[in-house]
Protein backbone atom coordinates (compact mmCIF):
# COMPACT_ATOMS: atom_id res chain seq x y z
CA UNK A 1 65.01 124.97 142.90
CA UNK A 2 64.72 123.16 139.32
CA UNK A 3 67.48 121.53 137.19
CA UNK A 4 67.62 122.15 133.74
CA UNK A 5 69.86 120.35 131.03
CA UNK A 6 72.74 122.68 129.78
CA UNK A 7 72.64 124.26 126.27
CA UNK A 8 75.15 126.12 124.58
CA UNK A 9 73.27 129.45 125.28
CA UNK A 10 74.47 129.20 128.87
CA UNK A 11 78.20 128.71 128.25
CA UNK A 12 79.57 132.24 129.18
CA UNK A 13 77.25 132.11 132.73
CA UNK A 14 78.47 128.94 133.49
CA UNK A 15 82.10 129.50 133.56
CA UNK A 16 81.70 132.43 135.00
CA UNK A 17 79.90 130.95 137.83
CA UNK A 18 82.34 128.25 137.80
CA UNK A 19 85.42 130.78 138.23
CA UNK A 20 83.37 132.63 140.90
CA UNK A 21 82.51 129.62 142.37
CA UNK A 22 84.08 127.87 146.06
CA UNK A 23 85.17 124.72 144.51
CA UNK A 24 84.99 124.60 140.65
CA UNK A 25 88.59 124.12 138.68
CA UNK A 26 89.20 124.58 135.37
CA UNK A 27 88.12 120.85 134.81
CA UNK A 28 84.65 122.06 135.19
CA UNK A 29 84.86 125.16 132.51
CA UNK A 30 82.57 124.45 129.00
CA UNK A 31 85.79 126.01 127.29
CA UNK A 32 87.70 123.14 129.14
CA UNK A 33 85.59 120.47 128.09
CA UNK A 34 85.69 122.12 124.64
CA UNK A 35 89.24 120.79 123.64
CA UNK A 36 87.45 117.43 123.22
CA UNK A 37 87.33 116.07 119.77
CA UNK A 38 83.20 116.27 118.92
CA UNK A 39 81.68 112.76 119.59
CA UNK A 40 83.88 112.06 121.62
CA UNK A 41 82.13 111.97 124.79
CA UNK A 42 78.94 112.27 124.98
CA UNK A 43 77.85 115.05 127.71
CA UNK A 44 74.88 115.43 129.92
CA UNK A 45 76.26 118.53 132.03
CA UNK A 46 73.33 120.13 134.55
CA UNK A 47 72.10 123.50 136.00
CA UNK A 48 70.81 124.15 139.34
CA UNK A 49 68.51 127.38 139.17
CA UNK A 50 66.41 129.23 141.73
CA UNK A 51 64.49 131.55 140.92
CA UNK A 52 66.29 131.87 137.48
CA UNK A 53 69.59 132.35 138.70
CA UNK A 54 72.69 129.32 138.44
CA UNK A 55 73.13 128.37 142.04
CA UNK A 56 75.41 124.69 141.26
CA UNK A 57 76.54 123.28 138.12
CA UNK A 58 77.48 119.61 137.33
CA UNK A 59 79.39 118.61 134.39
CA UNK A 60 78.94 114.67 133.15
CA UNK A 61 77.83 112.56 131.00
CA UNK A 62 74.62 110.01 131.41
CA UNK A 63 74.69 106.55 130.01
CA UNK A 64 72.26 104.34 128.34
CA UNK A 65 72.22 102.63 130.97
CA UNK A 66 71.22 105.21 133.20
CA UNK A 67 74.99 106.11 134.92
CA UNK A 68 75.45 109.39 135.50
CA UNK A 69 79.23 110.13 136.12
CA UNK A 70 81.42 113.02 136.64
CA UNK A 71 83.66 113.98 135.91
CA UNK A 72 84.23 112.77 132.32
CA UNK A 73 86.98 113.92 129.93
CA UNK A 74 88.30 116.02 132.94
CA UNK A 75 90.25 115.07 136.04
CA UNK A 76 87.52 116.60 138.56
CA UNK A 77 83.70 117.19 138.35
CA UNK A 78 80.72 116.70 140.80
CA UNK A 79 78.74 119.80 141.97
CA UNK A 80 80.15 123.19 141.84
CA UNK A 81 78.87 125.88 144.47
CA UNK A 82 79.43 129.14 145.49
CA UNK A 83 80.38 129.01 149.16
CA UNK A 84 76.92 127.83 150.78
CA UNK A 85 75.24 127.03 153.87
CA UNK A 86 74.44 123.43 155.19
CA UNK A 87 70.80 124.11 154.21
CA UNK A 88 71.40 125.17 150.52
CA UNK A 89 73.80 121.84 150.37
CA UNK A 90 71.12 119.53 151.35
CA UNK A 91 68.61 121.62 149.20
CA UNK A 92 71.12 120.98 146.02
CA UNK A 93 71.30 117.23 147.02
CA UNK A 94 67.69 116.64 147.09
CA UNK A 95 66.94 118.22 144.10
CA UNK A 96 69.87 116.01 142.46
CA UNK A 97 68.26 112.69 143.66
CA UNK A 98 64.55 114.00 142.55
CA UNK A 99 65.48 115.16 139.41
CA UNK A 100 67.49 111.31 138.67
CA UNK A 101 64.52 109.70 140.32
CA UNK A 102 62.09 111.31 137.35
CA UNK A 103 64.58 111.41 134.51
CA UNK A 104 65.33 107.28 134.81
CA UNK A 105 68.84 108.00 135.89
CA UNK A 106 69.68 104.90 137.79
CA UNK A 107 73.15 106.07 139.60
CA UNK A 108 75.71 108.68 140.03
CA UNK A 109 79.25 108.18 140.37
CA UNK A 110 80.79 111.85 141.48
CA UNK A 111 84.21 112.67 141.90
CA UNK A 112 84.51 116.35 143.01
CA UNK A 113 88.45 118.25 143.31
CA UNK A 114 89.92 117.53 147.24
CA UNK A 115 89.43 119.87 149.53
CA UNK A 116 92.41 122.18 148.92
CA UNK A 117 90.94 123.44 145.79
CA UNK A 118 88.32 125.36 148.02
CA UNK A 119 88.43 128.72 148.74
CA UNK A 120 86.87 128.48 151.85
CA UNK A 121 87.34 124.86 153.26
CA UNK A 122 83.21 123.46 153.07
CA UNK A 123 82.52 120.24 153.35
CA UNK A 124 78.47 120.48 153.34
CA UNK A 125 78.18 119.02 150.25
CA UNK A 126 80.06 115.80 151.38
CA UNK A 127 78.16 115.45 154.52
CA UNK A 128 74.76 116.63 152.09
CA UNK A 129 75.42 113.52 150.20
CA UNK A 130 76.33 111.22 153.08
CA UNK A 131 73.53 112.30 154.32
CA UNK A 132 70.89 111.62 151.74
CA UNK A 133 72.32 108.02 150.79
CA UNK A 134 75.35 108.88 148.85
CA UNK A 135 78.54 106.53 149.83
CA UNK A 136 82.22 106.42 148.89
CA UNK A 137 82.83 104.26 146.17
CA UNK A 138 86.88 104.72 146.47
CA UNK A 139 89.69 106.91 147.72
CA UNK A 140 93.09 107.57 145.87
CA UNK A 141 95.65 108.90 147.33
CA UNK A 142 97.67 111.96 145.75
CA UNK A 143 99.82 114.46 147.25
CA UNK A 144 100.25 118.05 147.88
CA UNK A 145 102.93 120.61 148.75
CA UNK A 146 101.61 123.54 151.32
CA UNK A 147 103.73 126.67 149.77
CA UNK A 148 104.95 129.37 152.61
CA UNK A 149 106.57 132.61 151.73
CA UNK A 150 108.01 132.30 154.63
CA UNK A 151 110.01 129.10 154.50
CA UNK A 152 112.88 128.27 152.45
CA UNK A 153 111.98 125.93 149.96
CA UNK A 154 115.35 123.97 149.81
CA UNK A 155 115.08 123.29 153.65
CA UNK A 156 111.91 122.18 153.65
CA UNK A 157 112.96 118.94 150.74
CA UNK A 158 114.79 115.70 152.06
CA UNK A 159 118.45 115.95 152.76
CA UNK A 160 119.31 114.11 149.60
CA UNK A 161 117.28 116.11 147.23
CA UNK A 162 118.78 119.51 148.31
CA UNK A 163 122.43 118.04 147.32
CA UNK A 164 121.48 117.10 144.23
CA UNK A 165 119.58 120.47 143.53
CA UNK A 166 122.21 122.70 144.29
CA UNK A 167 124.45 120.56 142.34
CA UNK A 168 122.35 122.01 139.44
CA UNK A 169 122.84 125.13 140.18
CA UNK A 170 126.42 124.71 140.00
CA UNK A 171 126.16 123.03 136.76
CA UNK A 172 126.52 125.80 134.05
CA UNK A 173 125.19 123.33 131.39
CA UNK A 174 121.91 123.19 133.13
CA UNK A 175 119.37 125.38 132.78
CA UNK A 176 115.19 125.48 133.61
CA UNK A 177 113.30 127.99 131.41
CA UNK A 178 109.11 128.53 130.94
CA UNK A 179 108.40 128.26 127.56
CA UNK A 180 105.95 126.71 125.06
CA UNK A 181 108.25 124.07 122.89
CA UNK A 182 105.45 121.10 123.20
CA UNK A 183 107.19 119.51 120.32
CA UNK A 184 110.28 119.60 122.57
CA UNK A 185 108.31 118.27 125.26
CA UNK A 186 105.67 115.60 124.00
CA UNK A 187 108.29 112.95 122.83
CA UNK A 188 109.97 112.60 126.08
CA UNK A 189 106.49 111.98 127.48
CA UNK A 190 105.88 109.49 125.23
CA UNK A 191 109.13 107.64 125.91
CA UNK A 192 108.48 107.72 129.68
CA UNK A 193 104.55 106.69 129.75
CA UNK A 194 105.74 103.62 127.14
CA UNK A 195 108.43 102.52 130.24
CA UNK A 196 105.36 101.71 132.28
CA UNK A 197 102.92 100.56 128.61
CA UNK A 198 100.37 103.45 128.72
CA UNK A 199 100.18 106.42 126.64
CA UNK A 200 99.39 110.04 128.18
CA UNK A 201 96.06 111.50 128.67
CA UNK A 202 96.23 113.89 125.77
CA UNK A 203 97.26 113.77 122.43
CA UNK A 204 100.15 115.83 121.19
CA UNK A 205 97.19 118.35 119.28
CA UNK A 206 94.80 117.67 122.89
CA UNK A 207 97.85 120.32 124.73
CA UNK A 208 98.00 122.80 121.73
CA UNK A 209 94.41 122.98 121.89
CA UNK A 210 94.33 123.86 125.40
CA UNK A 211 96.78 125.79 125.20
CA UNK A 212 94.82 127.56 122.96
CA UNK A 213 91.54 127.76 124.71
CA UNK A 214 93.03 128.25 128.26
CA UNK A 215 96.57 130.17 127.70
CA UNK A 216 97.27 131.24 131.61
CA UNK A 217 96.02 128.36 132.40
CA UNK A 218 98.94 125.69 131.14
CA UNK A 219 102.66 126.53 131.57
CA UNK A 220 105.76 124.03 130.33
CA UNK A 221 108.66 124.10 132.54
CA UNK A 222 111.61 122.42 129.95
CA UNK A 223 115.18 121.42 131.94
CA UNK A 224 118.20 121.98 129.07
CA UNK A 225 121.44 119.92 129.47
CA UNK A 226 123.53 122.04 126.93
CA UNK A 227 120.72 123.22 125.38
CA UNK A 228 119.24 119.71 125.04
CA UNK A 229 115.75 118.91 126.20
CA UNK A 230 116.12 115.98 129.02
CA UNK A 231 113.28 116.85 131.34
CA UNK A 232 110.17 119.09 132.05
CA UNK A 233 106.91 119.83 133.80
CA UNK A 234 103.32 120.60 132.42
CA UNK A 235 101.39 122.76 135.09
CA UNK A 236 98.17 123.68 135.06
CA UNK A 237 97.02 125.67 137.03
CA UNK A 238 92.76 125.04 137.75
CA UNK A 239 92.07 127.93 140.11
CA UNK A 240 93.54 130.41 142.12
CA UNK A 241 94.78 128.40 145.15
CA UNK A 242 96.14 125.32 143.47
CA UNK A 243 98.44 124.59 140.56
CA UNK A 244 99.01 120.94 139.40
CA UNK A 245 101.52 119.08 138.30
CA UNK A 246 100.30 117.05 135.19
CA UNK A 247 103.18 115.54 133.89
CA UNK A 248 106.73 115.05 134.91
CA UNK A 249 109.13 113.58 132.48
CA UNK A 250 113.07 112.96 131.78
CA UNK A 251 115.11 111.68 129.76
CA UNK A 252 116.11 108.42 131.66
CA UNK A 253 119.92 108.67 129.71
CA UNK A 254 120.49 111.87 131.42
CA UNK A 255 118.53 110.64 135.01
CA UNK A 256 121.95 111.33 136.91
CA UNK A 257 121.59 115.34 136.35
CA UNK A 258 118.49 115.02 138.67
CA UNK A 259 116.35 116.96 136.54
CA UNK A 260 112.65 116.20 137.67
CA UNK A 261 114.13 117.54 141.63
CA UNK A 262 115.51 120.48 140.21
CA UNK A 263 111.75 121.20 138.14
CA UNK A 264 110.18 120.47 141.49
CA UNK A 265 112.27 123.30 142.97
CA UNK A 266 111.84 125.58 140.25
CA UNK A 267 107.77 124.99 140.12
CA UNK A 268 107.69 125.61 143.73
CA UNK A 269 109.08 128.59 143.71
CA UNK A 270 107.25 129.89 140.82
CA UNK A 271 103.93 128.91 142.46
CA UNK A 272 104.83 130.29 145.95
CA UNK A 273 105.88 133.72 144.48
CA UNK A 274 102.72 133.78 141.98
CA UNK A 275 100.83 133.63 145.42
CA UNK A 276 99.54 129.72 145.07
CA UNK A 277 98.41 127.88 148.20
CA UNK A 278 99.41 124.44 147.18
CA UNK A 279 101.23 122.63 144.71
CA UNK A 280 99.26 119.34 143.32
CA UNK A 281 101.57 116.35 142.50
CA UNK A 282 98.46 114.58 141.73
CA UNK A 283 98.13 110.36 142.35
CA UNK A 284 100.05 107.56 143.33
CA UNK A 285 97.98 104.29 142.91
CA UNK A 286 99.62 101.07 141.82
CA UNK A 287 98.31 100.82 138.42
CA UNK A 288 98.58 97.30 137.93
CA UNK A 289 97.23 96.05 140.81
CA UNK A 290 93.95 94.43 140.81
CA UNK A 291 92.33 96.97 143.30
CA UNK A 292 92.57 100.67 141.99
CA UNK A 293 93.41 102.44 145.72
CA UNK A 294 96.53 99.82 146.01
CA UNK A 295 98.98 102.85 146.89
CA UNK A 296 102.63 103.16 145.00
CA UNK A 297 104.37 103.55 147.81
CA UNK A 298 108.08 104.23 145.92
CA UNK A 299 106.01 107.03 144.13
CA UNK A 300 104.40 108.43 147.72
CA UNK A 301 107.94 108.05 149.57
CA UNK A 302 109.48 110.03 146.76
CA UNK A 303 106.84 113.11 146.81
CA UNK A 304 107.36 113.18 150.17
CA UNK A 305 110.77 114.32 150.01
CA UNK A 306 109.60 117.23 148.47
CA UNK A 307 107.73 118.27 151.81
CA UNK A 308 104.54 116.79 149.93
CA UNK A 309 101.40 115.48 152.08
CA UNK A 310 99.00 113.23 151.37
CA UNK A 311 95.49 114.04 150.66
CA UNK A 312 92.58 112.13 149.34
CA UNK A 313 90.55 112.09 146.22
CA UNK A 314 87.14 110.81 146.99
CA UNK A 315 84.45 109.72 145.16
CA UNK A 316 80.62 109.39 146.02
CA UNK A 317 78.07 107.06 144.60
CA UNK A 318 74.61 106.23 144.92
CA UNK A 319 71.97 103.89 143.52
CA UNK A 320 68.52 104.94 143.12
């Protein structure tokens, strides 16, 4: 097994792999990483071959001084596999370390996507790196709604929530519709992230691009109040089992109409009838606390009432 630097030559092979793949997302796709504005970052992504053919991939970047880190410009990297043995895991491992131990890479720092984004639950490549020296560096907490067919949604959200959605549904004023009105959409955001003094991960022209390059792969869910835009919900959706929620928003004058529970409803049901296995409602860390895994608990106690469970996001490091 050798590793070989990626070039543009081996684009189309390696999102193929990666949509073939046991655990890759769309965070690890070149055409992902290709909304990026040029410069931006600046990327040192890897290929595993045997015998000439891609058996892992690893998106990153490697700094000067000697950090490589993954994922970066994406919400998940570290290695992407096929669904492999024990032996190929620790194979893929050890050819990592060698290949950082004669290429002056000092230490990686690899966050891959938790394990519901699997197709086949495999967790060789986290004992692998355990294994062979690897430790975890931290652990956020996020949260995740198991879809049934078989259940009904409503009943399965706290008491309170399933008043206040079928209040909407009684409410001819309010509507829920999929569409693609981003300018609709992106100020709302704005407003919201500025409550809390951040500004979102992408740029207004970041979501039209990606839109662009990955069209089944981003859907807007926009909640009307007589036609006015006072909420929403950006999904993407990175693979085949898992959809996640990006970014919920609402117009805070129009909070009492409930809208983010009634796009929770609405994006459940979508993604249970489109076949999903979970819906992602991504992290809930206290972000300004002094230690980055302090957990929000208001935010965890009120994704929970969707039927929401918690699962971890871990990430691996070693030093060479």
């Amino acid at each position: 097994m050798e590793i070989i630097p990626y070039t543009e030559e081996w684009k189309e092979k390696w999102d193929q792999f990666v949509i073939e793949s046991n655990n890759g997302t769309m965070f690890h796709l070149q055409k992902f990483l290709d909304y990026h504005t040029p410069g931006k970052f600046t990327f040192h992504h890897l290929i595993f071959l045997d015998k000439g053919e891609i058996v892992a991939v690893l998106p990153g970047s490697l700094s000067v001084d000697g950090l490589f880190e993954s994922p970066i410009g994406a919400s998940y990297g570290s290695i992407v596999t096929r669904d492999i043995k024990f032996s190929k895991a620790m194979e893929i491992v050890e050819t990592l370390l060698n290949f950082g131990r004669e290429n002056n890479i000092k230490e990686f720092l690899l966050t891959p996507a938790p394990l519901i984004y699997e197709t086949y639950p495999n967790q060789s490549l986290d004992f692998a790196m355990l294994w062979c020296g690897f430790s975890y560096k931290l652990h956020y907490i996020s949260s995740a709604i198991k879809l049934d067919k078989e259940r009904d949604i409503l009943q399965r959200f706290s008491p309170t929530v399933r008043r206040n959605i079928r209040k909407t549904f009684r409410d001819f004023k309010l509507h829920v519709e999929i569409n693609e009105k981003y300018n609709e959409f992106y100020p709302i955001l704005l407003e919201n992230k500025a409550r809390h003094n951040v500004k979102p991960t992408h740029t207004y022209e970041d979501l039209l691009r990606l839109k662009e390059l990955l069209p089944d792969r981003l859907k807007l869910f926009m909640v009307y109040y007589n036609n006015k835009p006072i909420g929403g919900s950006l999904m993407f959706f990175p693979n085949k089992k898992v959809a996640l929620c990006f970014y919920n928003m609402l117009l805070y004058d129009y909070a009492e109409f409930k809208p983010i529970q009634r796009v929770m409803y609405e994006v459940v049901k979508y993604c249970t009838d489109e076949g999903f296995s979970y819906v992602d409602i991504g992290v809930s860390q206290d972000t300004k606390a002094e230690n980055p895994m302090t957990p929000s608990m208001s935010l965890i106690e009120f994704k929970e009432k969707f039927d929401a469970k918690t699962i971890m996001r871990n990430t691996f490091y070693i030093k060479l």
